[in-house]
Protein backbone atom coordinates (compact mmCIF):
# COMPACT_ATOMS: atom_id res chain seq x y z
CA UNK A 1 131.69 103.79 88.87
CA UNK A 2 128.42 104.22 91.21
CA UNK A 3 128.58 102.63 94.57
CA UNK A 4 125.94 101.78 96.67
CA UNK A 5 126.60 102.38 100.77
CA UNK A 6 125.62 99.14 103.43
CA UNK A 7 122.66 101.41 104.94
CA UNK A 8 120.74 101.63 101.64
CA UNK A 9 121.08 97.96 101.09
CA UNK A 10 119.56 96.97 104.45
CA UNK A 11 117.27 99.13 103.49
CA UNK A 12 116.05 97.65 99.85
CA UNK A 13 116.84 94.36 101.67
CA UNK A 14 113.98 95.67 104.28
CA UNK A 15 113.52 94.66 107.98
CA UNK A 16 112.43 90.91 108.03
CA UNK A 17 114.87 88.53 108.96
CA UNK A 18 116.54 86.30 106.38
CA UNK A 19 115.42 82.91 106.11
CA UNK A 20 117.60 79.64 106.65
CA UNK A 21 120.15 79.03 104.83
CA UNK A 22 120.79 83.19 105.94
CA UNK A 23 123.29 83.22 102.69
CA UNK A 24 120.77 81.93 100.12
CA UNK A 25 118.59 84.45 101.65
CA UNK A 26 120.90 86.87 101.46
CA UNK A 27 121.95 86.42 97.84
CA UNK A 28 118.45 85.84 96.77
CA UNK A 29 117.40 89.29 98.19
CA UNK A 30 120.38 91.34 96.43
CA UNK A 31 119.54 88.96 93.21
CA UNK A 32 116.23 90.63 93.30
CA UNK A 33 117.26 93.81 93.39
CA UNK A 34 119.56 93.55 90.92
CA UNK A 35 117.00 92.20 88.47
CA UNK A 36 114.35 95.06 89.59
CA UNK A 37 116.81 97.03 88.65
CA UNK A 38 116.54 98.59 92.40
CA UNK A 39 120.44 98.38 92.52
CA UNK A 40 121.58 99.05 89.19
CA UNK A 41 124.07 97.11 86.91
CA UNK A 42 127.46 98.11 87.27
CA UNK A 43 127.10 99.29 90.83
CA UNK A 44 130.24 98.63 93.69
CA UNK A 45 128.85 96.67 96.59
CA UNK A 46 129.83 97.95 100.11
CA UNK A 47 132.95 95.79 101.59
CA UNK A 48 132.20 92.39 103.33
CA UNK A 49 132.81 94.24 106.58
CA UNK A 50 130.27 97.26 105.58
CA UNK A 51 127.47 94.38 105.09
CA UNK A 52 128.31 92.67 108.55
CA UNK A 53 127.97 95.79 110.08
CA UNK A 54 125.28 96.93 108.49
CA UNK A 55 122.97 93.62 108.42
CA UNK A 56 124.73 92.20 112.03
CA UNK A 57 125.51 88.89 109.66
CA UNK A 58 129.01 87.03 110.01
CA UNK A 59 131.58 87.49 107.59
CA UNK A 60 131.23 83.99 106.53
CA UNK A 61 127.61 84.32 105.76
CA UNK A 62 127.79 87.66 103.92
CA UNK A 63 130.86 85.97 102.04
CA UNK A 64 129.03 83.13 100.82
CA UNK A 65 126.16 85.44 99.19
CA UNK A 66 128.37 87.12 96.92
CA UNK A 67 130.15 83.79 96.15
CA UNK A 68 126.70 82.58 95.06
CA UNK A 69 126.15 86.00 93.50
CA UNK A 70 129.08 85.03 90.96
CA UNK A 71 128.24 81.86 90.22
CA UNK A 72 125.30 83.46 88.92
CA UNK A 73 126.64 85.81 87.12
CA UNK A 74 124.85 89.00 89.43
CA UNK A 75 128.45 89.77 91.16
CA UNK A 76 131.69 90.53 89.50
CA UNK A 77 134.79 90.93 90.53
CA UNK A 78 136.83 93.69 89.01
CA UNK A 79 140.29 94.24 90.14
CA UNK A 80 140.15 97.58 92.62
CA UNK A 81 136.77 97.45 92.01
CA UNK A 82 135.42 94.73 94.70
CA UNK A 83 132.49 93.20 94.14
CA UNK A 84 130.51 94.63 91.05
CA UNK A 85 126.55 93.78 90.03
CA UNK A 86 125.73 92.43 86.71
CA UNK A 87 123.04 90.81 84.35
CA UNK A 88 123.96 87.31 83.20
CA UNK A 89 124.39 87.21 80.02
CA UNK A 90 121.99 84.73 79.14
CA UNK A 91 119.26 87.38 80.42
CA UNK A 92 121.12 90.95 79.37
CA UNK A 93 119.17 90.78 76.24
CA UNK A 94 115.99 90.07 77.51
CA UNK A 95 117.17 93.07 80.32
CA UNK A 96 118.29 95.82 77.43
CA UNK A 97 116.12 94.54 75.01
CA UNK A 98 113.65 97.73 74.94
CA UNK A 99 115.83 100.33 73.33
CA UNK A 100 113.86 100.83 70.48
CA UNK A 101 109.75 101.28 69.59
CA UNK A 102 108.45 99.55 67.28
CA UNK A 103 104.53 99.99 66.98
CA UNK A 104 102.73 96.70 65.40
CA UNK A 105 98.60 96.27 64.47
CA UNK A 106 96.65 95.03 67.30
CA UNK A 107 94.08 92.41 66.32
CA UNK A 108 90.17 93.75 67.25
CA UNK A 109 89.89 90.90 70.35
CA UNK A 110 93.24 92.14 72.12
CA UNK A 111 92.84 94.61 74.97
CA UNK A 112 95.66 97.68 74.46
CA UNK A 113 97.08 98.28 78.01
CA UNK A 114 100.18 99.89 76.14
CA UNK A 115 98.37 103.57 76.34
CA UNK A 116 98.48 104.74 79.48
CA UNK A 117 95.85 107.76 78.48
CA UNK A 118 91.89 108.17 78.54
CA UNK A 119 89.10 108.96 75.88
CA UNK A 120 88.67 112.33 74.87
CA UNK A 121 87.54 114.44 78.06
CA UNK A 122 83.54 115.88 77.88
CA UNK A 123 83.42 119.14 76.40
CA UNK A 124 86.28 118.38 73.29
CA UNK A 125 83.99 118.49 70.82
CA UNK A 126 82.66 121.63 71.99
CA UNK A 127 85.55 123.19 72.34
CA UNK A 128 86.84 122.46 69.29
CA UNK A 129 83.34 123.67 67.77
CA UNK A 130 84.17 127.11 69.43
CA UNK A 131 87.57 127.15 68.25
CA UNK A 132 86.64 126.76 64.52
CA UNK A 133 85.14 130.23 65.09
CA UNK A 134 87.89 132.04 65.86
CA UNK A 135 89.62 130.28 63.19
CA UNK A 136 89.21 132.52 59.93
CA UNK A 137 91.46 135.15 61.55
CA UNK A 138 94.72 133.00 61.25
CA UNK A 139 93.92 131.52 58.16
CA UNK A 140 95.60 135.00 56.13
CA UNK A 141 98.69 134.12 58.12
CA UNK A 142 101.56 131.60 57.31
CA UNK A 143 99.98 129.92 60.32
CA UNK A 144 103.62 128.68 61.74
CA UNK A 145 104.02 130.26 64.97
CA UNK A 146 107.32 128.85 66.01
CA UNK A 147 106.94 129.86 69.37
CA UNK A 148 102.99 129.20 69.83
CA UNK A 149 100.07 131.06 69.50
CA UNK A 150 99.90 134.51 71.63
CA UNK A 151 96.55 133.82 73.21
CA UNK A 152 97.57 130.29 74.10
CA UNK A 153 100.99 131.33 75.87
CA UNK A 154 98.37 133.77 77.66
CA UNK A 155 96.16 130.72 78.36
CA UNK A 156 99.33 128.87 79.65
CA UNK A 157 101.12 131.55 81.19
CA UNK A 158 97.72 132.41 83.34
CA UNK A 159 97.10 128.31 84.65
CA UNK A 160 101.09 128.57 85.79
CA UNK A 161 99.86 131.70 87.76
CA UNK A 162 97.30 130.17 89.77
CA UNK A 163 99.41 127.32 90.57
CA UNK A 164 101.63 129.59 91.76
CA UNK A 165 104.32 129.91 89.47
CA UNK A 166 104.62 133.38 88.10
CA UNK A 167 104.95 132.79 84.31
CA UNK A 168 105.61 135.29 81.99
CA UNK A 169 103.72 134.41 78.54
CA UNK A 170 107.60 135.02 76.96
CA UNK A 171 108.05 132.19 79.18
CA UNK A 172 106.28 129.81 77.21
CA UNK A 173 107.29 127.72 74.09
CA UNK A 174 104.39 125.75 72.69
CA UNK A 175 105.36 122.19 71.02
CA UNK A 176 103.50 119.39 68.89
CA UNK A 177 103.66 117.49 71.96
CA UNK A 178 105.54 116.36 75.06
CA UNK A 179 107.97 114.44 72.97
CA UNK A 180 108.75 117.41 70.99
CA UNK A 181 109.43 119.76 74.26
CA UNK A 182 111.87 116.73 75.52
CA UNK A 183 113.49 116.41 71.92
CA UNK A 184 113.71 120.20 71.44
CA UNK A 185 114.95 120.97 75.57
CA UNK A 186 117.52 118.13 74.90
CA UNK A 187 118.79 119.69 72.21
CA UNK A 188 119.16 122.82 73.05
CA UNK A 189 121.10 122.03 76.65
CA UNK A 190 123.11 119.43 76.17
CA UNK A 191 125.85 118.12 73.51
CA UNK A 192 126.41 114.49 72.03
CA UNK A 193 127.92 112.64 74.82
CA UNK A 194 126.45 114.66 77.74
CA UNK A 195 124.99 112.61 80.41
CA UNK A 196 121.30 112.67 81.91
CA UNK A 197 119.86 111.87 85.02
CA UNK A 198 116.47 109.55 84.75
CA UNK A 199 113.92 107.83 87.44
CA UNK A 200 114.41 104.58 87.00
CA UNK A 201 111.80 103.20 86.21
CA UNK A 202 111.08 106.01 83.74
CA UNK A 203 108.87 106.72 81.03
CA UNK A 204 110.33 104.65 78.18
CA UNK A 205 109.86 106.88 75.47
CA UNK A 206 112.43 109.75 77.40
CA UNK A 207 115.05 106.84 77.94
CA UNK A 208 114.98 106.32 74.15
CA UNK A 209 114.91 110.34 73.28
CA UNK A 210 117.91 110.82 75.76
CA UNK A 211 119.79 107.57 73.51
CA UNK A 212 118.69 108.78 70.50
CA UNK A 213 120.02 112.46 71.04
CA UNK A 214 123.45 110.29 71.40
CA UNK A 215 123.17 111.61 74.99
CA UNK A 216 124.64 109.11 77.93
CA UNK A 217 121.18 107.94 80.81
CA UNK A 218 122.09 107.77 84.21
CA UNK A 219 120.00 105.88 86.18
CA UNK A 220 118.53 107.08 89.90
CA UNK A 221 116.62 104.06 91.51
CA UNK A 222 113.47 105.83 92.70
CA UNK A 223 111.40 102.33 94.46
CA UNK A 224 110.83 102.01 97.13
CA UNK A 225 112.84 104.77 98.43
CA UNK A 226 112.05 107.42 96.64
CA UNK A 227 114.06 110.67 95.59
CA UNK A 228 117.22 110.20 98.20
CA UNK A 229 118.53 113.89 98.38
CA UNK A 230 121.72 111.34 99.61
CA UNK A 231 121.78 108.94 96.90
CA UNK A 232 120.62 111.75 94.21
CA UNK A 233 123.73 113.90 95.41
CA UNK A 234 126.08 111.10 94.78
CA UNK A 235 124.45 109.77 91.51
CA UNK A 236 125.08 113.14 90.27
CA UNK A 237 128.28 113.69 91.67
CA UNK A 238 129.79 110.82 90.57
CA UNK A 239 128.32 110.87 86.86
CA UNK A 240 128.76 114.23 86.03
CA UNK A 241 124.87 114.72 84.74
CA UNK A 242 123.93 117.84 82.97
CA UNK A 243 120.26 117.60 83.30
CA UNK A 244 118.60 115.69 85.16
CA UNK A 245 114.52 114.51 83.99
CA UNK A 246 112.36 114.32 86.68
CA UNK A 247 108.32 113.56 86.91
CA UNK A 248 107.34 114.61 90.17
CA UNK A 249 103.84 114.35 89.77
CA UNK A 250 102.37 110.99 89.51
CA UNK A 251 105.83 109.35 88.43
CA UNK A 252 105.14 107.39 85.09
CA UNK A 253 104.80 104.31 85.64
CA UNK A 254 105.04 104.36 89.46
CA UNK A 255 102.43 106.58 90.01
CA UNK A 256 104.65 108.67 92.94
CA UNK A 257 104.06 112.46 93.84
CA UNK A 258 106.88 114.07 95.04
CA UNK A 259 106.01 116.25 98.56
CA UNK A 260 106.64 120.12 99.19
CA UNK A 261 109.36 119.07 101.07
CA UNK A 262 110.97 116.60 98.71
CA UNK A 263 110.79 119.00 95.93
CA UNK A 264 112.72 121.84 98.03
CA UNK A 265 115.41 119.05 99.39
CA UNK A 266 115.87 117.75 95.44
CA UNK A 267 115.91 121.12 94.20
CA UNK A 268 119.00 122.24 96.82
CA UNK A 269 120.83 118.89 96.14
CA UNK A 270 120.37 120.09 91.38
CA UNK A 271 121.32 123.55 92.74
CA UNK A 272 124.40 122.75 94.50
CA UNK A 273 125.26 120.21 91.49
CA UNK A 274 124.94 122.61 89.22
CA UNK A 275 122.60 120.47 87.56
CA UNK A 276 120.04 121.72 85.16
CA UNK A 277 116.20 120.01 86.31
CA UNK A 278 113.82 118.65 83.65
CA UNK A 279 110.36 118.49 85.04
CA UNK A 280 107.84 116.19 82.88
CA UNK A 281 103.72 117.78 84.57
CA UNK A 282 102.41 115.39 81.49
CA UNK A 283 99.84 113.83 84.42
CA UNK A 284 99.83 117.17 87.20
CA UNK A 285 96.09 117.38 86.63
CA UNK A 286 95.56 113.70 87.29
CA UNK A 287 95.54 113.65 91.36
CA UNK A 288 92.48 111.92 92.33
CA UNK A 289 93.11 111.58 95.94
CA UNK A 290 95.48 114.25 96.28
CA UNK A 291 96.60 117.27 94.26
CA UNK A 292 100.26 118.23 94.18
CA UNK A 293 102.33 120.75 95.65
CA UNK A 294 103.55 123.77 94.34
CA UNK A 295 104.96 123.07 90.78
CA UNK A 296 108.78 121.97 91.59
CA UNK A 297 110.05 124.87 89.29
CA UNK A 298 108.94 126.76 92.60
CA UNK A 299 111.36 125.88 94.19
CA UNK A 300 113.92 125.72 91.43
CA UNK A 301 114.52 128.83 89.57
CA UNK A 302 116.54 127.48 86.88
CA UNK A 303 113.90 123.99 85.97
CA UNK A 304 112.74 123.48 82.83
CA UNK A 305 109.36 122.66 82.69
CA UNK A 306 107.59 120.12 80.23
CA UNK A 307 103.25 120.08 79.49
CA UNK A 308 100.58 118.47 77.84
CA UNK A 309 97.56 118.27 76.67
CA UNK A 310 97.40 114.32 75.56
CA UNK A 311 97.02 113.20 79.53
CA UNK A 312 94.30 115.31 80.61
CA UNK A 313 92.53 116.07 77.69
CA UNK A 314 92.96 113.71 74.99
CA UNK A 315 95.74 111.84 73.49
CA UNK A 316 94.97 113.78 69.88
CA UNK A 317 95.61 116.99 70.63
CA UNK A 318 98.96 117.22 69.99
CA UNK A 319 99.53 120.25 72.16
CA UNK A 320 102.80 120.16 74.48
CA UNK A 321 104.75 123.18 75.78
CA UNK A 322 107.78 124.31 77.24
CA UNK A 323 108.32 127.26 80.40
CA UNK A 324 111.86 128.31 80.34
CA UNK A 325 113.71 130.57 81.96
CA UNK A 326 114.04 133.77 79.48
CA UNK A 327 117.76 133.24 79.05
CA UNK A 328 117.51 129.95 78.04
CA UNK A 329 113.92 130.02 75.71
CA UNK A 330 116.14 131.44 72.51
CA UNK A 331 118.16 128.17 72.24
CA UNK A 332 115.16 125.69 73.16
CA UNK A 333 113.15 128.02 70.34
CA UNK A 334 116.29 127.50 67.57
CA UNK A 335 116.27 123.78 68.68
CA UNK A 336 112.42 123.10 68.06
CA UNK A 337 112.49 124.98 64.61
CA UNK A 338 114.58 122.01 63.28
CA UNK A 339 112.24 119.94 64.43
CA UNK A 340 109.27 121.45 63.04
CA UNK A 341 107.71 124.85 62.11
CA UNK A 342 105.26 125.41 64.80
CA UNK A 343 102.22 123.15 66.17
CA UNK A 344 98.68 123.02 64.32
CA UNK A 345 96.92 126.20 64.84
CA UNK A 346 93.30 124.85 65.13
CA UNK A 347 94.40 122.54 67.95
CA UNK A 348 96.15 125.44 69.65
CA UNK A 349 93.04 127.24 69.41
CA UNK A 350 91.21 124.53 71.07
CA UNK A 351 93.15 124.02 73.92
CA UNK A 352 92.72 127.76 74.76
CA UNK A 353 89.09 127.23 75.03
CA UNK A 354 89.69 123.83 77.22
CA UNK A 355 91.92 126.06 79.61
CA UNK A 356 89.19 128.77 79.81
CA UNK A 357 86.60 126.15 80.62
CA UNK A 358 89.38 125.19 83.45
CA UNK A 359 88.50 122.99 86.70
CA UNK A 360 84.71 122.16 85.78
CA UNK A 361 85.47 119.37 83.39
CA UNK A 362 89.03 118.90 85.11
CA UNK A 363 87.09 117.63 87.94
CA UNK A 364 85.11 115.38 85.62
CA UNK A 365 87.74 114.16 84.28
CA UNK A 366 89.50 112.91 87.74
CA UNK A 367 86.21 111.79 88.96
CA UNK A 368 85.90 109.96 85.46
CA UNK A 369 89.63 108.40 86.04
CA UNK A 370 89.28 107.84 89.81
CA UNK A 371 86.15 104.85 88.95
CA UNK A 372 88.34 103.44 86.55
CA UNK A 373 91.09 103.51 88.49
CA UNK A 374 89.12 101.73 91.74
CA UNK A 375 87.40 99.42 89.70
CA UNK A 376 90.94 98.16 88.61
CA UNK A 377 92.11 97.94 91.81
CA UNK A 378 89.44 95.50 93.06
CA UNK A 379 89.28 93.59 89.88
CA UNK A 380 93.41 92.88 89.82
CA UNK A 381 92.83 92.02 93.52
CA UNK A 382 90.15 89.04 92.75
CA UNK A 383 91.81 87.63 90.03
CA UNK A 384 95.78 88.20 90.70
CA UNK A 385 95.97 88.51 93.92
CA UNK A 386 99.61 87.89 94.18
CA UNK A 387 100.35 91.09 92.41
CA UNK A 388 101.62 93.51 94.81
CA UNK A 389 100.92 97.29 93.92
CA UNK A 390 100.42 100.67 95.32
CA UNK A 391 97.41 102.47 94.97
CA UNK A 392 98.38 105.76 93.68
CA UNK A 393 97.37 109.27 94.64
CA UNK A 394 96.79 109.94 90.72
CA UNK A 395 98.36 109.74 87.62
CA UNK A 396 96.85 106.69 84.92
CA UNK A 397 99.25 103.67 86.16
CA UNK A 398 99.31 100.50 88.47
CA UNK A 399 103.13 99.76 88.79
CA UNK A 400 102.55 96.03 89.50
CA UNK A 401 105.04 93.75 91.40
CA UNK A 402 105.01 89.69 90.57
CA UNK A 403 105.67 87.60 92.53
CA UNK A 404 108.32 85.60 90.41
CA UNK A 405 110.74 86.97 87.38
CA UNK A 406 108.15 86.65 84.66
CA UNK A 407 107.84 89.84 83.27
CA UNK A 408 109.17 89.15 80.05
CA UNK A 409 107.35 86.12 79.41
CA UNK A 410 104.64 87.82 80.34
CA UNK A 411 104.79 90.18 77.89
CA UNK A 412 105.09 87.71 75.53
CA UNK A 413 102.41 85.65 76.35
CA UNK A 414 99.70 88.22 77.14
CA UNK A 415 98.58 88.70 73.43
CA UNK A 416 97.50 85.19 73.20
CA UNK A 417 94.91 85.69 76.29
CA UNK A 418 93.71 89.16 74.71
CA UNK A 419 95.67 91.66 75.86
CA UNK A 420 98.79 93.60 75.09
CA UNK A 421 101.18 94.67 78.03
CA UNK A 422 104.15 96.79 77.86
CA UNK A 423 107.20 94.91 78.79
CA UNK A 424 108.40 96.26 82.49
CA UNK A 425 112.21 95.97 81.01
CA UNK A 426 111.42 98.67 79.09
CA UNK A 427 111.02 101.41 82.19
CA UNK A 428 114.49 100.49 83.52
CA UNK A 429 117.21 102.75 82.69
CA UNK A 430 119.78 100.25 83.23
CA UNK A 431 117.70 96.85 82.36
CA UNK A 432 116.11 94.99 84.66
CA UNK A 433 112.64 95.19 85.68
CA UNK A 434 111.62 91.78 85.01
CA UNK A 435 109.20 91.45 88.32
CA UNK A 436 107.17 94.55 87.53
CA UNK A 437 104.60 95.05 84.86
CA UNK A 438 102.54 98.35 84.06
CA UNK A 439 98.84 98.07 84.18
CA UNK A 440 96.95 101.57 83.09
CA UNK A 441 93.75 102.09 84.18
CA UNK A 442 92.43 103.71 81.00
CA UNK A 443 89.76 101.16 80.27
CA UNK A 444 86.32 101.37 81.22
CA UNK A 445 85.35 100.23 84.96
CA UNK A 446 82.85 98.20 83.29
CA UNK A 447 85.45 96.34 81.25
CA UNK A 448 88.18 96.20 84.26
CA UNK A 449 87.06 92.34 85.42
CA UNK A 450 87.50 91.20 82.32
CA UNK A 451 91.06 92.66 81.29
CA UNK A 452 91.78 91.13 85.14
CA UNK A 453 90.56 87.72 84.08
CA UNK A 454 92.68 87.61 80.93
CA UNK A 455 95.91 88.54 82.77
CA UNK A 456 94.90 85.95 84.95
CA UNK A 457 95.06 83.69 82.12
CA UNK A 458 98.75 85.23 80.59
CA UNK A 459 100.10 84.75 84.25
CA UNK A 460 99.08 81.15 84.43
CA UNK A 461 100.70 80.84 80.52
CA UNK A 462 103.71 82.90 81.57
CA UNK A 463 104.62 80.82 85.09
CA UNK A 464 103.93 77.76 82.56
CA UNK A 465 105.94 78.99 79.57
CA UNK A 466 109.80 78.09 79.37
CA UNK A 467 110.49 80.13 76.29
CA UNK A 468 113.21 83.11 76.29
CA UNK A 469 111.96 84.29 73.10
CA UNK A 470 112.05 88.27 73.35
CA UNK A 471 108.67 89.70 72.59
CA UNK A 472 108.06 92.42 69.78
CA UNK A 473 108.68 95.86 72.06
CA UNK A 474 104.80 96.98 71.66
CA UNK A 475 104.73 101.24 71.36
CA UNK A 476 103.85 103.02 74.98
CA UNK A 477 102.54 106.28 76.18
């Protein structure tokens, strides 16, 4: 069973005092972090005595929170267990409700915020006008490539170089996306039954690859503390995880970048775990205020090491990759042949030239992604402006924080005021998730007031709203 020590609850809890009644306050704070899924269902609470310690409340105070906490139906009581969290069970289905993806038409006056991904960059067409030139010399071929095109593992190989990873182009496995590189990694590693390390929140679609592989998630709370070598070390320790899948650069959908120095301290704590690191770069050329460190493979010999096209370039190219150690590239290779036969050659082709052109239209792209970004920003600000949010470094994501447990009717209400919304249940691991709500900023800046102004009207609708109908779970990237 995970535990959770005092020290990390004071600090979720943060450093204002609690308000009067002190054990209300109390067991509304750890209520809240149970349903952002910031301590995760099924977690041991410290003793009575670690929290009196630890939060300098009496024992009769701390004891009344968890009594509260049970009535509730947050706290448990399991014989040599202590006090246990939980979902009540008239809102676990709401909390685990987004284990499957089920994609649904969108009518023409409803706003997609499900696609967290911009229009095709400046200079696609181009390069895929260039690329139909050098096209006539595959075409005598079966045109399967299992492991990807030679000059794109070049291509690939030479862009790890100069962000200085030494890749060998034997190194590389291209894929028909980043789902297929996950799909085909998780595979190859890891038997039915094995457990995985996630962020939670997380990308939804890995949480339901990992399921689907009949593989076991573990969760690792990453907000608002971040990657705790501590916490990560006994996560992983007490779960037994195999792999763990990290996104280190402009976490999806918190929009985090991992430091130099986090990256070495993480990679020590999967090294002495023995545990093998899965690192998703689908948004590493997306920093708009900063650019990230080394890549964390780096520091981590052994890391496995997923790309993309579809985030910096355009959502249909369907261009992923793989770098893999040499000793472990013949497995991932025999796992993505029975998944498919190779990726589209044409596309391949074009996201050589798109590599060649390099930084140029990179930079156009950020600068392109920044506005929209910014315009978001002050837009969300004038017309929520009880949402509480981060403004990331880069990435394509506002990870938004209500002010009230309303995700999920939300969700549900959105369509009606013209927009679709992913559900924020869906990015927790372990459920949860119900304050937080993922807002991409992939539309135009122009447009950004008014997808503001119609989440302004959902909000009002969803605080209003007393229905527990579960929404349709809309499809995300």
């Amino acid at each position: 069973m995970r535990t959770i020590s005092a020290r990390n609850v004071g600090q979720l809890l943060g450093p204002a005092p609690l308000a009067r009644p002190a054990y209300r306050s109390l067991a509304t704070g750890i209520r809240r972090l149970v349903s952002d899924g910031r301590i995760l269902v099924d977690t041991r609470l410290p003793s009575e005595r670690a929290l009196m310690s630890e939060l300098g409340l009496s024992r009769t105070t701390v004891g009344a929170a968890l009594d509260l906490l049970r009535e509730d139906g947050f706290v448990v009581t399991r014989r040599g267990s202590g006090s246990v969290t939980a979902i009540p069970e008239d809102r676990s289905g709401l909390a685990l409700s987004g284990a499957g993806l089920v994609p649904s038409d969108l009518p023409d006056d409803v706003i997609d915020l499900t696609y967290a991904v911009l229009p095709a960059a400046p200079g696609l067409t181009g390069a895929y006008e260039r690329a139909l030139e050098h096209l006539p010399r595959h075409l005598a071929t079966p045109g399967y490539h299992p492991r990807g095109l030679p000059e794109l593992r070049r291509a690939l190989a030479a862009w790890y170089d100069a962000r200085g990873l030494p890749t060998d182009p034997g190194d590389v496995i291209v894929t028909s996306g980043a789902h297929a590189a996950l799909s085909a990694v998780l595979r190859a590693a890891l038997d039915p039954g094995d457990r995985v390390l996630l962020e939670t929140p997380t990308y939804p679609n890995a949480i339901v690859g990992v399921r689907r592989s009949g593989l076991r998630p573990v969760a690792l709370p990453i907000d608002p503390l971040g990657w705790d070598p501590e916490h990560l070390e006994l996560t992983l320790r007490q779960a037994g995880a195999r792999v763990a899948y990290l996104v280190p650069d402009f976490q999806n959908p918190t929009g985090r970048l991992m430091t130099a120095d986090e990256r070495a301290t993480v990679a020590e704590v999967l090294r002495r775990t023995r545990t093998v690191p899965v690192i998703d770069e689908t948004f590493v050329e997306l920093g708009l205020d900063a650019r990230p460190p080394a890549p964390f493979a780096a520091s981590s010999r052994g890391a496995l090491t997923l790309g993309s096209s579809g985030k910096a370039w355009w959502g249909g190219l369907r261009v992923g990759w793989v770098r893999a150690p040499h000793a472990l590239a013949s497995p991932i290779l025999e796992a993505r042949h029975s998944l498919d036969l190779g990726t589209a050659v044409l596309e391949q082709l074009v996201l050589v030239e798109l590599l060649e052109a390099g930084e140029p239209l990179l930079d156009e792209r950020r600068a392109e992604a920044r506005r929209r970004r910014d315009a978001m920003v002050a837009s969300l600000r004038k017309h929520v402006p009880d949402w509480r949010f981060t403004v990331p470094p880069g990435g394509l994501n506002l990870w938004c924080e209500l002010p009230v447990d309303r995700g999920e009717a939300l969700s549900h209400v959105a369509e009606s005021a013209g927009v679709r919304l992913a559900r924020g249940t869906q990015f927790g691991t372990d459920g949860g998730m119900d304050r937080f709500v993922r807002i991409p900023f992939s539309v135009p800046a122009d447009e950004t007031d008014e997808v503001a102004r119609r989440l302004a009207v959902a909000w009002r609708r969803a605080l209003d709203s007393r229905s527990s109908q579960v929404p349709s779970t809309p499809l995300i990237a």
